[in-house]
Protein backbone atom coordinates (compact mmCIF):
# COMPACT_ATOMS: atom_id res chain seq x y z
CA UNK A 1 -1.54 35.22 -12.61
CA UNK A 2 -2.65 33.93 -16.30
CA UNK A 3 -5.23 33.42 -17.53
CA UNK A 4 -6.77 29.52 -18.37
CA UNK A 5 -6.95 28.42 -22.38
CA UNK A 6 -10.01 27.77 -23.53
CA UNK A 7 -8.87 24.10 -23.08
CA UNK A 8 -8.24 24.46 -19.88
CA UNK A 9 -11.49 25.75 -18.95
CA UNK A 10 -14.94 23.30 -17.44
CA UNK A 11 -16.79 23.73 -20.58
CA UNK A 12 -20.26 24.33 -20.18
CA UNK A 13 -22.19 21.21 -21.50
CA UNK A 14 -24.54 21.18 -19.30
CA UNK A 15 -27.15 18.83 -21.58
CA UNK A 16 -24.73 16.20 -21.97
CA UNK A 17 -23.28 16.70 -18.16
CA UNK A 18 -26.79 16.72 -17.21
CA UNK A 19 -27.66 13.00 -19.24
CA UNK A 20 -24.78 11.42 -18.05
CA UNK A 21 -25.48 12.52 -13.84
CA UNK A 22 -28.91 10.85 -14.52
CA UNK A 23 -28.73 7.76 -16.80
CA UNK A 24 -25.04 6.92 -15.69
CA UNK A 25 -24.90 8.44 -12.02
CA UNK A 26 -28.22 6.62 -11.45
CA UNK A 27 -26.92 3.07 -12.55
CA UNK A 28 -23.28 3.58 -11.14
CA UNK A 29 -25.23 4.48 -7.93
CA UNK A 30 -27.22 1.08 -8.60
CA UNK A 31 -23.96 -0.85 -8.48
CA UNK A 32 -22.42 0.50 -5.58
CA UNK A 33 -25.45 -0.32 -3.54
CA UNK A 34 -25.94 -3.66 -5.30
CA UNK A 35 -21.54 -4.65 -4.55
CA UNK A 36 -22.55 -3.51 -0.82
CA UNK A 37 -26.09 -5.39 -0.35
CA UNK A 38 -24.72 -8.71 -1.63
CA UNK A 39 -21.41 -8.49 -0.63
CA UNK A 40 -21.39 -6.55 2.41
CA UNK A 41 -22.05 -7.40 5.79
CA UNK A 42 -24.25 -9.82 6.40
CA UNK A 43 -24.80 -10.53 2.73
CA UNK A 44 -28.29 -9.89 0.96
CA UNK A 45 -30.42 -11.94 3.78
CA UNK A 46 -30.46 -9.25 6.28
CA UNK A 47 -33.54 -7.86 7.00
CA UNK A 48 -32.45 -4.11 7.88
CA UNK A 49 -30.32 -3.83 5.41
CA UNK A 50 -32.89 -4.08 2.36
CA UNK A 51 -34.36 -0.67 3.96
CA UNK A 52 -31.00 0.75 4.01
CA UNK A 53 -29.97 -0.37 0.88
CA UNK A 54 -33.37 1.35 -0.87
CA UNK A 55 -32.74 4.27 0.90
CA UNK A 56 -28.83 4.86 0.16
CA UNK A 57 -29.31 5.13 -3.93
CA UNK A 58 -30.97 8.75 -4.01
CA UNK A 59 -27.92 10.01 -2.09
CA UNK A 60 -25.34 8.33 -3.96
CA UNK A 61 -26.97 9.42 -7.35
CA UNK A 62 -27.29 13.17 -6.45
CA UNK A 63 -23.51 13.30 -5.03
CA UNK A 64 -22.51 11.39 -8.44
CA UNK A 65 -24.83 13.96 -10.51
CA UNK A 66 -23.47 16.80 -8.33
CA UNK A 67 -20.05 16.16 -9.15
CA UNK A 68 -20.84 15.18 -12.90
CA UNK A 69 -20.72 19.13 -13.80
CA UNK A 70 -16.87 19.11 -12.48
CA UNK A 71 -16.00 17.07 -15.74
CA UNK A 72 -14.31 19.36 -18.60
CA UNK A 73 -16.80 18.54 -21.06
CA UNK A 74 -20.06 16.49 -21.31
CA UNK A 75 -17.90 13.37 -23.91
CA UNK A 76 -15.72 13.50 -20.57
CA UNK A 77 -18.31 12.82 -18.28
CA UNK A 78 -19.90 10.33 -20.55
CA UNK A 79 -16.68 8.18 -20.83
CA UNK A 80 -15.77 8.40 -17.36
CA UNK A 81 -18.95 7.24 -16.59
CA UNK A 82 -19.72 4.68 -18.73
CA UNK A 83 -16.12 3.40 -17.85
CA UNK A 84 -16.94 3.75 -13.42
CA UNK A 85 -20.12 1.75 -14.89
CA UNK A 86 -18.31 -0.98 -16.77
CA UNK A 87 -15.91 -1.21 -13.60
CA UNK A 88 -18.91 -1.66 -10.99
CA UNK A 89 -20.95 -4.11 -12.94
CA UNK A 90 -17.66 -6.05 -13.81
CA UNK A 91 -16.92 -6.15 -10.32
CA UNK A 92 -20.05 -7.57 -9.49
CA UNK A 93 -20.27 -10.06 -11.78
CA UNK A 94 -16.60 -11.23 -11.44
CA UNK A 95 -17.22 -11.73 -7.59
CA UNK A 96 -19.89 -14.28 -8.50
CA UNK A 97 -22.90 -12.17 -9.41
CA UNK A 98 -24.89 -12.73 -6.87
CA UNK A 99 -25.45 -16.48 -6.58
């Protein structure tokens, strides 16, 4: 069995990981639940699902900070990020942005 290169290796950047799982995991977790609450069943009218929709960010977040320390290194996790980010919004907006 060899051993991994230092490339090859999670590097431990855990204060950039860290920043990116909250500022970035918080807002991508903002945009799924914004895609799903206007564009998801029953649109943004129904009554229920503003509970649900409040509700479903905190676990969304902490599986998308969870995960953020799986990146090699913290730029990694940054640009992926910033990129699933980009993506979300963009989505969102290019579906009609909510009007």
């Amino acid at each position: 069995m060899a051993r991994l290169s230092a490339d090859e290796k999670i590097q431990p950047h855990w204060w950039v990981k860290t920043f990116a799982g909250l500022i970035l995991g918080l807002s991508l977790s903002y945009a799924f639940v914004m895609i799903f609450a206007w564009y998801g069943p029953g649109g943004i009218d129904t009554p229920v699902k503003v509970q649900f929709n409040m509700w479903m960010i905190s676990p969304i977040w902490l599986l998308i900070l969870s995960f953020t320390y799986l990146f090699k290194t913290g730029l990694k996790a940054v640009s992926y990020l910033l990129l699933a980010n980009l993506l979300g919004y963009g989505m969102f907006f290019l579906l009609g942005g909510g009007a």
